[in-house]
Protein backbone atom coordinates (compact mmCIF):
# COMPACT_ATOMS: atom_id res chain seq x y z
CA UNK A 1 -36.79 71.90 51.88
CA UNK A 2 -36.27 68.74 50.03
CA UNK A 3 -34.78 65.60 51.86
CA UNK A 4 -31.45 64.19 50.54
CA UNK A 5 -32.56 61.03 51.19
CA UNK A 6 -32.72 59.00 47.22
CA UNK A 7 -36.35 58.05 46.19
CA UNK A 8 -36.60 54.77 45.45
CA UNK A 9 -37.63 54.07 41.71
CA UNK A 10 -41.77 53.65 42.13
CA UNK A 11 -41.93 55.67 45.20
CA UNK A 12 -43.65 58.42 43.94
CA UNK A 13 -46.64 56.37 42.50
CA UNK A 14 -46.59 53.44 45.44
CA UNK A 15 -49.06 51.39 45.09
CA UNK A 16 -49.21 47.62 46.62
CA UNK A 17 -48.78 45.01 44.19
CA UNK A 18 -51.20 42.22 45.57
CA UNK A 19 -50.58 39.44 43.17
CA UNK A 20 -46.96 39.68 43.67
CA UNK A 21 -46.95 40.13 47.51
CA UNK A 22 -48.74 37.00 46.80
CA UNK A 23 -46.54 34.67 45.25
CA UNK A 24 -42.93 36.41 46.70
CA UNK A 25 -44.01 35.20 50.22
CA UNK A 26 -45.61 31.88 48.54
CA UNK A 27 -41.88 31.51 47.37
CA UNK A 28 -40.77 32.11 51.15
CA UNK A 29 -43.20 29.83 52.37
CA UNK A 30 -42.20 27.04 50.24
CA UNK A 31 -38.71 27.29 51.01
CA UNK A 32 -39.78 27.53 54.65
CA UNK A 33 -41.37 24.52 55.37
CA UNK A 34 -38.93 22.66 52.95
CA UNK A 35 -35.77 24.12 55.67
CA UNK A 36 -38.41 22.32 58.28
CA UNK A 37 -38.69 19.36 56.50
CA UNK A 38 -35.39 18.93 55.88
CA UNK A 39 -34.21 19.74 59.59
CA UNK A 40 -36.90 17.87 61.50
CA UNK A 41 -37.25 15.08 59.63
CA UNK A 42 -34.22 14.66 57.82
CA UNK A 43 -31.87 15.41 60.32
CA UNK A 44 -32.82 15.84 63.61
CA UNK A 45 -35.44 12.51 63.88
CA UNK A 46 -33.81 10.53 60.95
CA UNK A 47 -37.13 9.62 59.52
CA UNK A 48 -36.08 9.79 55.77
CA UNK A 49 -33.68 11.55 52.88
CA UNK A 50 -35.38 13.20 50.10
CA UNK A 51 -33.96 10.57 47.79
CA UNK A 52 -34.64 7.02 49.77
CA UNK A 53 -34.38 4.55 46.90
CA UNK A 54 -30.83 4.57 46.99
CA UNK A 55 -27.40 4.21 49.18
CA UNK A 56 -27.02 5.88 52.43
CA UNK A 57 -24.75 8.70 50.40
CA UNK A 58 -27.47 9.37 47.66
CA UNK A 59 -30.13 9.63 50.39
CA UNK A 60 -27.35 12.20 51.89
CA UNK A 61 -26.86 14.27 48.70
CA UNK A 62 -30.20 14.47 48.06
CA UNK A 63 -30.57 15.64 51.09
CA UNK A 64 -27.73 18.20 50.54
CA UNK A 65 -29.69 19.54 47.28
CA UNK A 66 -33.23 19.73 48.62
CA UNK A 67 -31.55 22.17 51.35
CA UNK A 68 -29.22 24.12 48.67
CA UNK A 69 -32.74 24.81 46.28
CA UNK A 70 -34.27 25.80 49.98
CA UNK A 71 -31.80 28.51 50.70
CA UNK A 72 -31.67 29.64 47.14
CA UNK A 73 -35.35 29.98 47.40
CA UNK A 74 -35.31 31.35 51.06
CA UNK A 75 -32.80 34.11 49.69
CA UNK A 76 -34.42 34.90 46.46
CA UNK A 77 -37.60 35.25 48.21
CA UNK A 78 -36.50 37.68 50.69
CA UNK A 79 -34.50 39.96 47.78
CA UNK A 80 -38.07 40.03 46.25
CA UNK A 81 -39.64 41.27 49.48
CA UNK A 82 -37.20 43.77 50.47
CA UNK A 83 -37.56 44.97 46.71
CA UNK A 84 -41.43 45.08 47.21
CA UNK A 85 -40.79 47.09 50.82
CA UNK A 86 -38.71 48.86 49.38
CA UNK A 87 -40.74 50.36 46.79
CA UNK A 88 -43.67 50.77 48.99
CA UNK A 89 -45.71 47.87 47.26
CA UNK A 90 -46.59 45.28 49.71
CA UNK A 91 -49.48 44.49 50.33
CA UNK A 92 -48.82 43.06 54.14
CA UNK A 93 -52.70 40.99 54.15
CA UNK A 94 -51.52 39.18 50.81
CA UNK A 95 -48.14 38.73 52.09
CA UNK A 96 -49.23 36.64 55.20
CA UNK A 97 -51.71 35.03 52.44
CA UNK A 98 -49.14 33.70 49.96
CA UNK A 99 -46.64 32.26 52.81
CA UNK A 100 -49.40 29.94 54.37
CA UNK A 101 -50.27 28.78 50.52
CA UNK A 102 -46.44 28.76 50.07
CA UNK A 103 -46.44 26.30 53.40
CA UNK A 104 -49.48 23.84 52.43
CA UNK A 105 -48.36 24.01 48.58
CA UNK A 106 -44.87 22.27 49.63
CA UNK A 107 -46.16 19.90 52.66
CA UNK A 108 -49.29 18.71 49.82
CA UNK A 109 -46.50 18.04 47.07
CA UNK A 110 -44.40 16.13 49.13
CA UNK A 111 -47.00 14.38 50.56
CA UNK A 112 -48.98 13.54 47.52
CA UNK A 113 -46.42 13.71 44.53
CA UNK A 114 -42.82 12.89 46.44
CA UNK A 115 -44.22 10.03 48.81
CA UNK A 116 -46.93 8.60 46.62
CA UNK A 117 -46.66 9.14 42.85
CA UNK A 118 -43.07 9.30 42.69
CA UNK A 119 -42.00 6.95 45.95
CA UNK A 120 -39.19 9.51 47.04
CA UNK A 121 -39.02 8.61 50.43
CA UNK A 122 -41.75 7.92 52.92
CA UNK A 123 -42.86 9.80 56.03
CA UNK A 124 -41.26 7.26 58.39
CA UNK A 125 -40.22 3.86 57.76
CA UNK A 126 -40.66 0.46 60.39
CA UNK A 127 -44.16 1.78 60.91
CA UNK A 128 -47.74 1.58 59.70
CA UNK A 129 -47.57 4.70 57.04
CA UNK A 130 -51.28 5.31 56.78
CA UNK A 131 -51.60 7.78 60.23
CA UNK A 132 -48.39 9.50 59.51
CA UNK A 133 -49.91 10.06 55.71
CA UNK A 134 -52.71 11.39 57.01
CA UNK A 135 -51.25 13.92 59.53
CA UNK A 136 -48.88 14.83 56.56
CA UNK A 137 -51.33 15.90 54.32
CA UNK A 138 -54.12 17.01 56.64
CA UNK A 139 -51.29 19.61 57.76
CA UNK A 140 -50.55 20.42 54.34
CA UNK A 141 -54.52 21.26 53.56
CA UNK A 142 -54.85 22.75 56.86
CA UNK A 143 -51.99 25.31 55.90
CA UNK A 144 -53.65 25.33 52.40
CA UNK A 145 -57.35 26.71 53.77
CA UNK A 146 -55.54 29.38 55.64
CA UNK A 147 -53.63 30.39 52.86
CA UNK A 148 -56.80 30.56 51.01
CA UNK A 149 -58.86 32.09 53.55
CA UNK A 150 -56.35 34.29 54.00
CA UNK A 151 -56.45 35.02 49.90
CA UNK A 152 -60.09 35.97 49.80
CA UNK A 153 -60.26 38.12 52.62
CA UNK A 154 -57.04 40.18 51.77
CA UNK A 155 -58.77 40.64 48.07
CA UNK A 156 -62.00 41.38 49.70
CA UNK A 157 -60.33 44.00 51.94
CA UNK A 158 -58.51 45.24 48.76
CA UNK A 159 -61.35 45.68 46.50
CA UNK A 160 -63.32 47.85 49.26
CA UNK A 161 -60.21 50.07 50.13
CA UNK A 162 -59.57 50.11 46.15
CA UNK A 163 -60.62 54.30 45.12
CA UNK A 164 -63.74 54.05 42.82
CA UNK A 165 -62.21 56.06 39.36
């Protein structure tokens, strides 16, 4: 008896697709910690706009643009999941790997190319910078180990499950 359910197109050779589990949910994770950026320290504690070099209404709409490219991201990111659910190819270890490299990727950019190389905006203004820089980025490399950590043991685990041919 055959189900009437539809077969999705892939189903019948599933397979997870670690490299792309990978970088979907590095796509979610960037976009994640950009929505907390934006929310905590852009609007709820006032600390900065993405764009500080500027009037009050540029610092606004750059605000405004950083959080349209997050959602865009956010949403894009979670069409390519359900896609790779959906045809029974995600690999869940590499997945969980790729949004905590997704997470330290964003915070370490920010950190190192928005508030240094490029002067964006800094952490928090009125203040000595140098402990808030340091938090920043220690976060961002903190989520960046994981992420890698994560990485190497979800390959490891992959290569031993791997069938030999």
């Amino acid at each position: 008896m055959s189900s009437s359910r539809p077969v999705p197109p892939g189903a019948t050779d599933a397979r997870p697709r670690p490299e792309r589990s990978l970088a979907v949910s590095a796509l979610i994770g960037v976009a994640v910690m950009a929505a907390l950026d934006e929310i905590v320290f852009h609007q709820i504690l006032h600390w900065h706009h993405f764009y500080d070099r500027s009037t009050l209404g540029i610092g606004l709409l750059s605000d405004g643009l950083l959080h349209t490219g997050e959602l865009l991201a956010l949403v894009a990111g979670f069409f390519l999941f359900a896609d790779l659910r959906r045809r029974r190819a995600l690999s869940v270890a590499h997945a969980w790997a790729g949004f905590f490299l997704g997470l330290g990727l964003f915070q370490l950019f920010d950190g190192i190319v928005d508030h240094k190389l490029l002067r964006l905006h800094q952490v928090r203004y009125g203040v000595d910078v140098t402990p808030y820089d340091w938090a920043w980025n220690a976060a961002g490399l903190v989520l960046l180990l994981v992420g890698a950590a994560l990485t190497v043991r979800a390959r490891r685990r992959a290569s031993r499950d791997r069938p030999m041919a």
